[in-house]
N, C-alpha and C. Protein backbone atom coordinates (compact mmCIF):
# COMPACT_ATOMS: atom_id res chain seq x y z
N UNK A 1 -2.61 7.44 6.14
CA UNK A 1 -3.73 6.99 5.37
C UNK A 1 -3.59 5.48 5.20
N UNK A 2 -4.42 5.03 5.52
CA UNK A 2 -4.97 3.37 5.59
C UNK A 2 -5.09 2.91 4.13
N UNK A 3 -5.03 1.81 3.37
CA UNK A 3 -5.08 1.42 2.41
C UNK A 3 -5.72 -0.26 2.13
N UNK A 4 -6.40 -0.80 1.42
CA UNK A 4 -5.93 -2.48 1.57
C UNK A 4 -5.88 -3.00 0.56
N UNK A 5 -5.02 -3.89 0.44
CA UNK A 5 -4.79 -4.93 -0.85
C UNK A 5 -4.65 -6.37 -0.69
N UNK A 6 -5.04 -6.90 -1.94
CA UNK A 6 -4.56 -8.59 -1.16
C UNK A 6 -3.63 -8.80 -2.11
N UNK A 7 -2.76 -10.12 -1.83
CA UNK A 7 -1.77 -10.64 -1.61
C UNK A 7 -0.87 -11.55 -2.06
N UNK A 8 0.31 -12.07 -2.59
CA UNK A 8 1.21 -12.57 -2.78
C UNK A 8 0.52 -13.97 -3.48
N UNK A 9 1.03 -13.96 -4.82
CA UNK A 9 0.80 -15.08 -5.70
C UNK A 9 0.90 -16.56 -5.55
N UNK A 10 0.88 -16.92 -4.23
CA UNK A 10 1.61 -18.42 -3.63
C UNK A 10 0.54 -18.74 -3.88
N UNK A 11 0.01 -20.23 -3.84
CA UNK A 11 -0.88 -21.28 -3.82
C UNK A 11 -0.62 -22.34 -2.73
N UNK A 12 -1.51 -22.46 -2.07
CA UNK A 12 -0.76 -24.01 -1.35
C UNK A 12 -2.17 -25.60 -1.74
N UNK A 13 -2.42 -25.37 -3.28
CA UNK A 13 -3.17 -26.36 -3.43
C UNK A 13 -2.35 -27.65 -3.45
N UNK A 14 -2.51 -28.66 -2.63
CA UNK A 14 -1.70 -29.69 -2.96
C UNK A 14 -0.84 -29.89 -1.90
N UNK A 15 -0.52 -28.77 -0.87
CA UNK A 15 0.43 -28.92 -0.55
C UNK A 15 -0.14 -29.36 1.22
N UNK A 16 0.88 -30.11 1.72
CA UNK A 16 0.06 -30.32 3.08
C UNK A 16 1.34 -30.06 4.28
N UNK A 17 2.12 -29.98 3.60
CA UNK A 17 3.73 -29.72 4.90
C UNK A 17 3.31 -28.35 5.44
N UNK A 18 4.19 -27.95 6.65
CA UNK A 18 3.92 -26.96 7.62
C UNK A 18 3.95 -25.56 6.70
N UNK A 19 5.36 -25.90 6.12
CA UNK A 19 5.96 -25.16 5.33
C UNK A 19 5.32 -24.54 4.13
N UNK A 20 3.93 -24.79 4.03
CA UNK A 20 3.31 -24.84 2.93
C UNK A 20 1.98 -24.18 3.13
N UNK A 21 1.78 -23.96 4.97
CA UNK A 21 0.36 -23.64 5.09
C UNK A 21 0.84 -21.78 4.66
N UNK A 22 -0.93 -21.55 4.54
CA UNK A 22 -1.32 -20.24 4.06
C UNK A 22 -2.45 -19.71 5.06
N UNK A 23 -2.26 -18.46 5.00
CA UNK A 23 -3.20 -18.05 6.10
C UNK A 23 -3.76 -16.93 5.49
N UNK A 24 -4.95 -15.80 6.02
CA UNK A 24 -5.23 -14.41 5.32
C UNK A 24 -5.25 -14.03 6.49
N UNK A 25 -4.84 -12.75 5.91
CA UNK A 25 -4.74 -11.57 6.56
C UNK A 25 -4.98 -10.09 6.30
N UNK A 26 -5.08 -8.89 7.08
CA UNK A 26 -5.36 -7.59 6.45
C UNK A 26 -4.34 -6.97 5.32
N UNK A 27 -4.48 -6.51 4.73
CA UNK A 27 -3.34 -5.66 3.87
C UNK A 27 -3.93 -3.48 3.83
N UNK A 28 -2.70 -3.34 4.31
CA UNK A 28 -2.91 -1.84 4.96
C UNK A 28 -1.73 -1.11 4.44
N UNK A 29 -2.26 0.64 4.13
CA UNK A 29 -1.23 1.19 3.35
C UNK A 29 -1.42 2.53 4.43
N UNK A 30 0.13 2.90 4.53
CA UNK A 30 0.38 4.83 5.42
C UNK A 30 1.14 5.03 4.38
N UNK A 31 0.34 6.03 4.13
CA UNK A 31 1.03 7.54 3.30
C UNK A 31 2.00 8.15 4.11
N UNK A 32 3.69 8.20 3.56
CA UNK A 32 3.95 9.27 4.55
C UNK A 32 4.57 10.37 3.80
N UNK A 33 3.62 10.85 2.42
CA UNK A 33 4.16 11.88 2.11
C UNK A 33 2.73 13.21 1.75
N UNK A 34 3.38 13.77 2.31
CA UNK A 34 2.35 15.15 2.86
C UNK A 34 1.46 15.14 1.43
N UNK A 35 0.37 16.46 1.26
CA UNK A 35 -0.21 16.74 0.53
C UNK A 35 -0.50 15.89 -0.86
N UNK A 36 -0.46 14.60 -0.59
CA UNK A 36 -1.01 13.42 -1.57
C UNK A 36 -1.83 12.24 -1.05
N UNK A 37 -2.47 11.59 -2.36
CA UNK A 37 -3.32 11.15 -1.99
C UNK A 37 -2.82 9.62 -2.56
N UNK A 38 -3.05 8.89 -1.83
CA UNK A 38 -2.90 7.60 -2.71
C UNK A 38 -4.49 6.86 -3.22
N UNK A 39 -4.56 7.16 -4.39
CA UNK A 39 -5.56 6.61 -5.07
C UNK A 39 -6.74 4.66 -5.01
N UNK A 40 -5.26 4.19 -5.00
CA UNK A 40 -5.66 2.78 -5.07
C UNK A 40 -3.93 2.50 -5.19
N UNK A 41 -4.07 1.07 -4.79
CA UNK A 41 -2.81 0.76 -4.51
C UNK A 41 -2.96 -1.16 -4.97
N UNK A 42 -2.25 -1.86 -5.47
CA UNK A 42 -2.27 -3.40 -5.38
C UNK A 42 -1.06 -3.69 -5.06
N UNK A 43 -0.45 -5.81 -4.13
CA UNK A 43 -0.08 -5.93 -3.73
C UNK A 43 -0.04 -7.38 -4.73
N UNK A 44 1.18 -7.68 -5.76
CA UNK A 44 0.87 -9.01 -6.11
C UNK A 44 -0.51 -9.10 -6.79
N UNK A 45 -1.05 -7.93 -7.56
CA UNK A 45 -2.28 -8.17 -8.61
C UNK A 45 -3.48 -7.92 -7.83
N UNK A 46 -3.43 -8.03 -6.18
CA UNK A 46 -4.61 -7.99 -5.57
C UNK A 46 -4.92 -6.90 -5.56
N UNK A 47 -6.00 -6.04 -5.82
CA UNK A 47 -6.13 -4.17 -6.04
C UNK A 47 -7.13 -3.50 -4.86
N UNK A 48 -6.50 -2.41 -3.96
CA UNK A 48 -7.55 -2.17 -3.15
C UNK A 48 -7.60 -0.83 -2.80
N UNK A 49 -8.49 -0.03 -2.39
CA UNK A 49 -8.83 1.49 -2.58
C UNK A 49 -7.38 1.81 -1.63
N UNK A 50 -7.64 3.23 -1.47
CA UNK A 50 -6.66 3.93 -0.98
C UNK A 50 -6.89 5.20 -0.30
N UNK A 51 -8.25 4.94 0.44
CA UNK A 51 -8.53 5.91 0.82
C UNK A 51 -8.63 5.49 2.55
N UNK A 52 -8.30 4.40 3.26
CA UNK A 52 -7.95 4.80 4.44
C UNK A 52 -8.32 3.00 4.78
N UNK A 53 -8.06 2.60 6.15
CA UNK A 53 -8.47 1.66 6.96
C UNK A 53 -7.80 0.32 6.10
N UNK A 54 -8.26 -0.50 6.33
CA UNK A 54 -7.50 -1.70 5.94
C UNK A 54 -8.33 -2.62 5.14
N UNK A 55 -8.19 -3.69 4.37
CA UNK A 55 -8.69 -4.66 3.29
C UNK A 55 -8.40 -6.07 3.74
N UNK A 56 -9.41 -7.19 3.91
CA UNK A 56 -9.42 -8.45 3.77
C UNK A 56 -9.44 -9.08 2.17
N UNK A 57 -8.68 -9.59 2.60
CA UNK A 57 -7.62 -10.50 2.87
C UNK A 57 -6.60 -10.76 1.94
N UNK A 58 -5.74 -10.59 2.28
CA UNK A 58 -4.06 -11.24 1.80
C UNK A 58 -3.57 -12.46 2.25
N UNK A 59 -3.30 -13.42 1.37
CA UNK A 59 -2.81 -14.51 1.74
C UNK A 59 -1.60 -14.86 1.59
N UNK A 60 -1.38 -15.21 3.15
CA UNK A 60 0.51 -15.13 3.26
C UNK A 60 1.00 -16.65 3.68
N UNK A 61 2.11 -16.86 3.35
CA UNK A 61 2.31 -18.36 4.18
C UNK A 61 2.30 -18.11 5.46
N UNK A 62 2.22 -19.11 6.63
CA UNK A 62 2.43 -18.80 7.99
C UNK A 62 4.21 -18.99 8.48
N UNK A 63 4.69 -19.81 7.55
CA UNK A 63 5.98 -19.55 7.79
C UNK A 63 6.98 -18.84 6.84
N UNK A 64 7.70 -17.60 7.11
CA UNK A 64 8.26 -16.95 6.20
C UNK A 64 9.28 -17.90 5.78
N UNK A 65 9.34 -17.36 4.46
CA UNK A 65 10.75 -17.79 3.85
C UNK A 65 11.21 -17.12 2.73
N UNK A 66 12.58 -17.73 2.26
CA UNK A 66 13.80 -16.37 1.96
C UNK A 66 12.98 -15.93 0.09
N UNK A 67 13.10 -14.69 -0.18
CA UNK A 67 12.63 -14.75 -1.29
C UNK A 67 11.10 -14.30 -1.44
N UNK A 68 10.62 -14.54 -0.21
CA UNK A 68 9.02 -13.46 -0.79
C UNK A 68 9.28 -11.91 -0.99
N UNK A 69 8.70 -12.00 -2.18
CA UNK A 69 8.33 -10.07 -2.42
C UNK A 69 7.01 -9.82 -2.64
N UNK A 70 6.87 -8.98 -2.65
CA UNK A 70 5.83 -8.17 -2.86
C UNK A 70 5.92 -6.91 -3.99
N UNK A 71 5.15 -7.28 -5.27
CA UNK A 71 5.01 -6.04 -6.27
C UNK A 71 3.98 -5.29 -6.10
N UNK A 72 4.68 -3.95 -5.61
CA UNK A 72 3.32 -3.13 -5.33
C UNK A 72 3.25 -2.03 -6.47
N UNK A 73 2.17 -1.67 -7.24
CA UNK A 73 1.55 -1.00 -7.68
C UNK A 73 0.45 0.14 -7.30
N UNK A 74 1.01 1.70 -7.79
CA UNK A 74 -0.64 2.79 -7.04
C UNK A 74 -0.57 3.67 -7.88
N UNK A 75 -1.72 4.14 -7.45
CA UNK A 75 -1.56 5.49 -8.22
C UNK A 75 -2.08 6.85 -7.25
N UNK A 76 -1.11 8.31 -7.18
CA UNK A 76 -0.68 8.99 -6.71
C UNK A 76 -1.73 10.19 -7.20
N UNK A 77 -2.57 10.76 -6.32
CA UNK A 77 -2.92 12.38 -6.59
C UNK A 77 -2.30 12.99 -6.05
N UNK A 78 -1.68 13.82 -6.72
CA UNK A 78 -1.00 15.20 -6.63
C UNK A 78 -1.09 16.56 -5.72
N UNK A 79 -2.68 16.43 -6.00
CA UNK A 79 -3.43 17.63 -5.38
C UNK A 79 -4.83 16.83 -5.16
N UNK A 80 -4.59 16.15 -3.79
CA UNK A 80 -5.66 15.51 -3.47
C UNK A 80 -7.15 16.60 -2.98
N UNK A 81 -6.54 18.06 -3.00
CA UNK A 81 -7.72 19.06 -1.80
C UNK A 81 -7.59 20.13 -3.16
N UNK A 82 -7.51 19.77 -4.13
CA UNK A 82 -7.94 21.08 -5.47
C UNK A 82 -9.00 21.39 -5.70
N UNK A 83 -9.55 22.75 -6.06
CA UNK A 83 -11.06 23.06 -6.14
C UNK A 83 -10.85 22.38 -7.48
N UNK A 84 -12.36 21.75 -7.95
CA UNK A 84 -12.53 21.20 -9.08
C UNK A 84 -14.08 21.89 -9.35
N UNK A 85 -14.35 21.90 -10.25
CA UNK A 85 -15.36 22.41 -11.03
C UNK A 85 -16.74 21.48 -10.63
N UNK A 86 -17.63 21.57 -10.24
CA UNK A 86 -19.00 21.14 -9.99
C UNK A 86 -19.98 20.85 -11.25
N UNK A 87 -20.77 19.82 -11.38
CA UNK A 87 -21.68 19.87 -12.85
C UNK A 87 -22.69 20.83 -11.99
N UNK A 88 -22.96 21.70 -13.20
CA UNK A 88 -24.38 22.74 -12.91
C UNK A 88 -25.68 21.91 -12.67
N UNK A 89 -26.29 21.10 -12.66
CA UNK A 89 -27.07 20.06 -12.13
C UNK A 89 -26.50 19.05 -12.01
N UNK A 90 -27.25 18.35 -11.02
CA UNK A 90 -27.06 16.78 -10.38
C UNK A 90 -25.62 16.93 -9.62
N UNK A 91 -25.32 16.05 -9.45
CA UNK A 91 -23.64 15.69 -8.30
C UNK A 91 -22.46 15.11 -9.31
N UNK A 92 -21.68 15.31 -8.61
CA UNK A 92 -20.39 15.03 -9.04
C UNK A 92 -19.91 16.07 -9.43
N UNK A 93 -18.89 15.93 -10.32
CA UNK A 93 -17.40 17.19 -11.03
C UNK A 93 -17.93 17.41 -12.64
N UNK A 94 -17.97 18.31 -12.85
CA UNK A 94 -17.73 18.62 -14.26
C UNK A 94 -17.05 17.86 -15.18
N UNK A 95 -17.16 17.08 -16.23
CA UNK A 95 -16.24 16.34 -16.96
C UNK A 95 -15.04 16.38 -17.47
N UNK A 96 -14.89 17.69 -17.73
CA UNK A 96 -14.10 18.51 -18.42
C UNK A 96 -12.84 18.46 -17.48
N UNK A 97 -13.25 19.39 -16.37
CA UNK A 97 -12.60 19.80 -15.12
C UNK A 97 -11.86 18.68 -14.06
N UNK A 98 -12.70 16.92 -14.31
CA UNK A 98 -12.65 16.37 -13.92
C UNK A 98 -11.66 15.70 -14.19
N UNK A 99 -11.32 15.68 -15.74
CA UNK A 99 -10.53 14.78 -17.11
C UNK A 99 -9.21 15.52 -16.41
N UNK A 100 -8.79 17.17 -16.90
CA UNK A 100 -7.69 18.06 -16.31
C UNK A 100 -7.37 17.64 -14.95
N UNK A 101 -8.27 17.67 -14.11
CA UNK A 101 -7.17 16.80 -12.80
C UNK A 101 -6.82 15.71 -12.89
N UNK A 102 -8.05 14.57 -13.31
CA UNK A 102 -7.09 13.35 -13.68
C UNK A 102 -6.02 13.32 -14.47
N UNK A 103 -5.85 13.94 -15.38
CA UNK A 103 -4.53 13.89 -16.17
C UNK A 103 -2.96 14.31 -15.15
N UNK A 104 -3.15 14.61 -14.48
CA UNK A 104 -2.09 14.61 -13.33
C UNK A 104 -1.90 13.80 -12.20
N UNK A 105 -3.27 12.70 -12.45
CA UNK A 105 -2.43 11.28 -11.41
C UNK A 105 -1.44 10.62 -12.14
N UNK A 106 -0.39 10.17 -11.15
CA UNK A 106 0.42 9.67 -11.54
C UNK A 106 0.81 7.84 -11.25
N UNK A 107 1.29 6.98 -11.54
CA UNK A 107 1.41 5.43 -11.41
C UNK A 107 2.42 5.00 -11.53
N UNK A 108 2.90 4.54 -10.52
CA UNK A 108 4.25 3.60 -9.66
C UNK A 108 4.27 1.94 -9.77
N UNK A 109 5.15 1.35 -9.69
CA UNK A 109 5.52 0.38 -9.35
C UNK A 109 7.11 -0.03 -8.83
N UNK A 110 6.86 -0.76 -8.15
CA UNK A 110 8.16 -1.44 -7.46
C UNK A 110 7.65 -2.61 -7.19
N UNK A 111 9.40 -3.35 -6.76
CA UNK A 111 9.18 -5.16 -5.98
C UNK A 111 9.83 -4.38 -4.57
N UNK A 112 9.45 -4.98 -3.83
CA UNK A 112 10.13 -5.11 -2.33
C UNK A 112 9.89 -6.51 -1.87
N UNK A 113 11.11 -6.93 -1.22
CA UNK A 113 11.49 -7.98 0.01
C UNK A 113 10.41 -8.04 0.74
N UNK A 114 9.78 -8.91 1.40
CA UNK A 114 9.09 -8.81 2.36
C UNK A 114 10.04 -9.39 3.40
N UNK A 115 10.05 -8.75 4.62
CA UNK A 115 11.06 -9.08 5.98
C UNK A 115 10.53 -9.77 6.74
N UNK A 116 11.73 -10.88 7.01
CA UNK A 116 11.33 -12.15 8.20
C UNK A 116 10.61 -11.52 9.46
N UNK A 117 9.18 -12.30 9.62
CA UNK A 117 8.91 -12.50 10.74
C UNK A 117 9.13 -13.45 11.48
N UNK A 118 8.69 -13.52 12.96
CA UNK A 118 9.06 -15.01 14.04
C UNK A 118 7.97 -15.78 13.25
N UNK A 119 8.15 -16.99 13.35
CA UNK A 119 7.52 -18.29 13.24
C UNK A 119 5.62 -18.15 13.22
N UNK A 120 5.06 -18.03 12.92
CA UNK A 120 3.15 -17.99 13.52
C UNK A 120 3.53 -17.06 13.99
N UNK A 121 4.20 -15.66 13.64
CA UNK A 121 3.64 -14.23 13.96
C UNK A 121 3.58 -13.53 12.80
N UNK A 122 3.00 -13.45 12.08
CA UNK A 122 2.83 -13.01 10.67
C UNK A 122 1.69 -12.25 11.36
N UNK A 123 1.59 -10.79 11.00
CA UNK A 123 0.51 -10.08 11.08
C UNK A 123 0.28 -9.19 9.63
N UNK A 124 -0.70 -8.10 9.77
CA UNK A 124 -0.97 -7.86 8.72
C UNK A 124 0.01 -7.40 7.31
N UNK A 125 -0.03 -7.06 6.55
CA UNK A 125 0.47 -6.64 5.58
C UNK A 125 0.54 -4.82 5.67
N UNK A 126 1.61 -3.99 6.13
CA UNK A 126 1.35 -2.73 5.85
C UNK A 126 2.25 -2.19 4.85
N UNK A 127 1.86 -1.65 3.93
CA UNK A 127 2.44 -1.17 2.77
C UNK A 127 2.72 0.13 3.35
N UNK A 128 4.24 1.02 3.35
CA UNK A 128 4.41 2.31 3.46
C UNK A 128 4.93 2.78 2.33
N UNK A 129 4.21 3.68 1.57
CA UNK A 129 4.33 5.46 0.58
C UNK A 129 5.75 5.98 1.22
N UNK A 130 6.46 6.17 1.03
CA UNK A 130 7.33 7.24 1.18
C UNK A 130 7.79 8.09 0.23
N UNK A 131 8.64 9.19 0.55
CA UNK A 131 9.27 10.00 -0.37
C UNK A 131 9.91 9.39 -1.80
N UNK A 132 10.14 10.04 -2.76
CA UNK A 132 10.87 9.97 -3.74
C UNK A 132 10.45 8.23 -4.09
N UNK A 133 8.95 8.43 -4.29
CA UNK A 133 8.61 6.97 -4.64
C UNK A 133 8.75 5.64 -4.15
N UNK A 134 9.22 5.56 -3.24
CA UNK A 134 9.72 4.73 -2.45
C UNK A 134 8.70 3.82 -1.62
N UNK A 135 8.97 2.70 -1.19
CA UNK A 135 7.44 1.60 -0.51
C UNK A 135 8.80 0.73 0.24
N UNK A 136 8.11 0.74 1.20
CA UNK A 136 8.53 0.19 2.53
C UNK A 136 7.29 -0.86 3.27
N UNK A 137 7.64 -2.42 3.17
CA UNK A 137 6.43 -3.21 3.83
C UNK A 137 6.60 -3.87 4.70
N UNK A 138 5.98 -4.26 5.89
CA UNK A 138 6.14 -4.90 7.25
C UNK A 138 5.07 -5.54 7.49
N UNK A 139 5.39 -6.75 8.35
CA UNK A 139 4.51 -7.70 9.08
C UNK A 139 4.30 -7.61 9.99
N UNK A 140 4.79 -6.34 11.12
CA UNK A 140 5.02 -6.49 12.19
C UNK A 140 3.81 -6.46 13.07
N UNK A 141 3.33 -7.19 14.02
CA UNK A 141 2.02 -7.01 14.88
C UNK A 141 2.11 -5.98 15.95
N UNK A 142 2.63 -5.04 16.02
CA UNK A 142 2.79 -3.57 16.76
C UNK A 142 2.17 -2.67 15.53
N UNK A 143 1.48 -1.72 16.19
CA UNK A 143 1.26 -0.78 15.63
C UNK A 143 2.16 0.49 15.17
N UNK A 144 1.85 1.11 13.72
CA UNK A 144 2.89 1.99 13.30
C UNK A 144 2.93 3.41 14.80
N UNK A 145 4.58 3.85 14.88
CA UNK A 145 4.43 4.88 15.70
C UNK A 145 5.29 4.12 17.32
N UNK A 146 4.89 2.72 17.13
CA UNK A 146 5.01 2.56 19.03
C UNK A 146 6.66 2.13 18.63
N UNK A 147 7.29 1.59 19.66
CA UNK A 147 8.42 1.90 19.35
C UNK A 147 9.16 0.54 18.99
N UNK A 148 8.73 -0.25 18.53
CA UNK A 148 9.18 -1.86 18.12
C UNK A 148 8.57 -1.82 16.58
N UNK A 149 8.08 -0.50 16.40
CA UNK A 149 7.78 -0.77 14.76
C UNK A 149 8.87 -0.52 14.17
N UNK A 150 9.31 -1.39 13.13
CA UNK A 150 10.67 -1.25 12.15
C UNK A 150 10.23 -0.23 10.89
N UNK A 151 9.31 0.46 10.57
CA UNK A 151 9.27 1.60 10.02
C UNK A 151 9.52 2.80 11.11
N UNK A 152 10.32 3.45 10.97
CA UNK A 152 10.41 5.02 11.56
C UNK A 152 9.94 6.45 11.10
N UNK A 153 10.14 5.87 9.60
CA UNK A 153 9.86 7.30 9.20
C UNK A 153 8.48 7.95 9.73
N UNK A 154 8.43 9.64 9.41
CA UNK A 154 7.56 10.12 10.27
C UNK A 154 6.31 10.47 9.27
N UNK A 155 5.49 10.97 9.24
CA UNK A 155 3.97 11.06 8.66
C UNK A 155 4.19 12.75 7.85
N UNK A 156 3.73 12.90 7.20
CA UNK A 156 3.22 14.13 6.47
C UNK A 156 5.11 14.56 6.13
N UNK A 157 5.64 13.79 5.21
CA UNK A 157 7.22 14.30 4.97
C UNK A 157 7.32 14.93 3.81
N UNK A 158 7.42 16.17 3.32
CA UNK A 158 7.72 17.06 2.31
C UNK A 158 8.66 15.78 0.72
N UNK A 159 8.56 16.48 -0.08
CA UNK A 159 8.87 15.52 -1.37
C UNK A 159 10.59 16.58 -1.54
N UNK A 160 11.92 15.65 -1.52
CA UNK A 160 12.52 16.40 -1.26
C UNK A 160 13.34 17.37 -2.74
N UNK A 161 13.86 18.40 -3.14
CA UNK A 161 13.52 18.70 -4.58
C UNK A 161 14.15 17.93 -5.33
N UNK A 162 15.65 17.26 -5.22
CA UNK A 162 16.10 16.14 -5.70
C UNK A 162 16.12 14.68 -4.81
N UNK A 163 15.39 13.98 -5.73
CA UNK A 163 15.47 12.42 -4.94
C UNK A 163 16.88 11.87 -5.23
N UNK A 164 17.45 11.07 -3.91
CA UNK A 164 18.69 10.68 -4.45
C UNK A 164 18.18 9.52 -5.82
N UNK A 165 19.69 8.88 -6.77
CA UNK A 165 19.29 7.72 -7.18
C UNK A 165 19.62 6.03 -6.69
């Protein structure tokens, strides 16, 4: 599942060295834990749905350096495919019915490292969901799956009954 958020609190007003330029880019989120939904997700305050494909724009420097993170923030459905109750006229969910499932999303946060890329290869921003709460993020300009992507883990992974700590 695709996600997008924008991006990392830097500014480069003022600034004119190499070292200083800023660029935008996509910010993209994979779920890789089975039967959930990721709601909405932010990256550094920037907030973006969570229901698939990717979000303009995140603004990243073009040259990495030591010390960028990324605070990501989401929030988690549980039971993204639950029958929910219908209003007896018009569209949408019942209020009631609607309130009871929401009361079982749940909301995360972490910091993560963001990892050196080469020089002017900064590509998008992909945020990875994993098990036992966990977020894993890459720059890498390969797509997730081929075999130079530095995420491995695999797609639809069971929640395991104890997370290590």
């Amino acid at each position: 599942m695709y996600l997008v958020s924008g991006f990392l609190g830097l500014t480069s007003l003022g600034c004119t060295s190499d070292e200083n330029k800023m660029v935008g880019g996509n910010v993209a989120a994979i779920n890789h834990v089975a039967g959930t939904a990721i709601n909405w997700f932010s990256v550094n305050g920037y907030r973006t749905h969570g229901g698939g494909g990717s979000s303009c724009c995140i603004i990243m420097p073009v040259k990495w350096r030591p010390g960028l993170k990324a605070d990501i923030e989401w929030e988690v459905d549980p039971e993204p495919f639950a029958k929910i109750k219908r209003k007896v006229t018009g569209y949408g969910f019942d209020e009631d019915a609607w309130a009871k499932h929401e009361a079982n999303f749940r909301r995360y946060s972490t910091t993560v490292d963001i990892p050196e890329w080469p020089e002017k290869k900064s590509c998008d921003l992909n945020v990875h969901f994993l098990t036992c709460n966990r977020v894993a993020v890459t720059t890498a300009c390969v797509t997730y799956g081929r075999p130079h992507y530095p995420i491995k883990d695999p797609l639809d992974m069971k929640e395991p009954a104890v997370c290590p700590k």
